[in-house]
Protein backbone atom coordinates (compact mmCIF):
# COMPACT_ATOMS: atom_id res chain seq x y z
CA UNK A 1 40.51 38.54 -64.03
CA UNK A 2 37.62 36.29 -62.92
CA UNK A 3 37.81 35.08 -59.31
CA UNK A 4 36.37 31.49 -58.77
CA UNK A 5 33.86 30.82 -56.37
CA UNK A 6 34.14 28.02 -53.80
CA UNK A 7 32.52 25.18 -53.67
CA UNK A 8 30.12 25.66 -50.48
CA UNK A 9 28.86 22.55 -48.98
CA UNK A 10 26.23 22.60 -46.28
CA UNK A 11 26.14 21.18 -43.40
CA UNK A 12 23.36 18.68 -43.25
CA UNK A 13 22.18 16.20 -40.11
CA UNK A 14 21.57 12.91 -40.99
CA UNK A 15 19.27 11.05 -38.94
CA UNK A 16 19.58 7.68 -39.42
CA UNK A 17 23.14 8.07 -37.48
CA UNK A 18 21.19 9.21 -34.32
CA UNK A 19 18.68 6.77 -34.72
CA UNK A 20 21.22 3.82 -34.96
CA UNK A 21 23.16 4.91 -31.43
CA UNK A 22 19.58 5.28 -29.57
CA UNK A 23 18.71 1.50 -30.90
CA UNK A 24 22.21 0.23 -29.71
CA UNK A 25 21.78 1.72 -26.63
CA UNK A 26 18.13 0.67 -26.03
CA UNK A 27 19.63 -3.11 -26.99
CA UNK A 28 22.56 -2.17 -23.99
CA UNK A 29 19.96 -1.23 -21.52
CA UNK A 30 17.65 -4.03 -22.14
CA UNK A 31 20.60 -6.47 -22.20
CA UNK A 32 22.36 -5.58 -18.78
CA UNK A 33 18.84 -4.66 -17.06
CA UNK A 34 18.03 -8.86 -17.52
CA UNK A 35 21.69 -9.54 -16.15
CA UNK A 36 21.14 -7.27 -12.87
CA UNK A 37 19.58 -9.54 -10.02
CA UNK A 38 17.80 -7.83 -7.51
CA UNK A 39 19.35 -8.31 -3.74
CA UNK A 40 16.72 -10.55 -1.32
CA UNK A 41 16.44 -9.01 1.43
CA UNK A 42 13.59 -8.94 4.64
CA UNK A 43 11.89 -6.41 5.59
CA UNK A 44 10.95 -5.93 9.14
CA UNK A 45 7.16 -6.55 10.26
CA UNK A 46 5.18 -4.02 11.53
CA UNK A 47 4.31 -3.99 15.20
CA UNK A 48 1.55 -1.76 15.24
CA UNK A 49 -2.03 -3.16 13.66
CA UNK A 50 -3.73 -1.34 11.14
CA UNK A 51 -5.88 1.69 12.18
CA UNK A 52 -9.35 1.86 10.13
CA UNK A 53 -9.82 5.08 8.58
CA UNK A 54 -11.80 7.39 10.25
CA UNK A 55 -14.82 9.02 7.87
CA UNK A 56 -15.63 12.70 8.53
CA UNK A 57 -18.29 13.97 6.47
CA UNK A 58 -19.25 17.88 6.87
CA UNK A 59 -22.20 19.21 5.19
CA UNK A 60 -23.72 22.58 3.74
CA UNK A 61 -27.10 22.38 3.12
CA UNK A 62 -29.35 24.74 0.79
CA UNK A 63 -30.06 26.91 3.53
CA UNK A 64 -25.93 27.29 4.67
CA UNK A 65 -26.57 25.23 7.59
CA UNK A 66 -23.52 22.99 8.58
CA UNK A 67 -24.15 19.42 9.05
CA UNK A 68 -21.70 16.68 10.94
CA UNK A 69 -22.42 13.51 11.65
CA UNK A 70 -26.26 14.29 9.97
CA UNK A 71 -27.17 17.06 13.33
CA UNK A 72 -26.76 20.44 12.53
CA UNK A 73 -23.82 22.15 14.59
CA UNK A 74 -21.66 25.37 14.17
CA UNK A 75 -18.75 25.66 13.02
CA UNK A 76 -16.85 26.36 15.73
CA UNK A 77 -18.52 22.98 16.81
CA UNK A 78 -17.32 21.35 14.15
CA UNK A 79 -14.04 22.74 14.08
CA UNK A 80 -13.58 21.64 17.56
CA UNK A 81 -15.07 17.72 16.66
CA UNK A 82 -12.53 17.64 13.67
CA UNK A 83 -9.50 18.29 15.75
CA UNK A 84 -10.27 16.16 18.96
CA UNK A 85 -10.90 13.05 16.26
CA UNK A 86 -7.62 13.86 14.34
CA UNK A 87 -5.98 13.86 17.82
């Protein structure tokens, strides 16, 4: 007695299904993104004016010297300069 064999199918992915629902939903986004208005609304003004920025420029020179402000100073100089001008 000969037993039949079934007809196996595999299971394949097409891609052109995938690709059709991201272009429809890439058309939706587009679409409702030009429908959406944006809200105008003010902002309040500042009352402070703007604060220049403040340049610190430390230097190590060939010898290890530490430069600031072009003099040559310690560190614990330095370190003392730097947080009295971030103050």
């Amino acid at each position: 007695m000969a037993l039949k064999r079934r007809n196996k199918t595999s299971a394949e992915f097409s891609m052109a299904s995938l690709t059709d629902v991201i272009f429809l939903l890439l058309i939706f986004f587009v679409l409702t993104s030009k429908l959406v208005k944006l809200s105008n609304f003010e902002l309040p003004e500042s009352d402070s004016t703007t604060v220049a920025p403040v340049t610190m420029v430390v230097e190590v020179d060939e010898n290890g010297q530490y430069l600031y402000g072009g003099q040559v100073s310690s560190l614990r100089s330095i370190e003392q300069a730097l947080r009295s001008r971030i103050k």
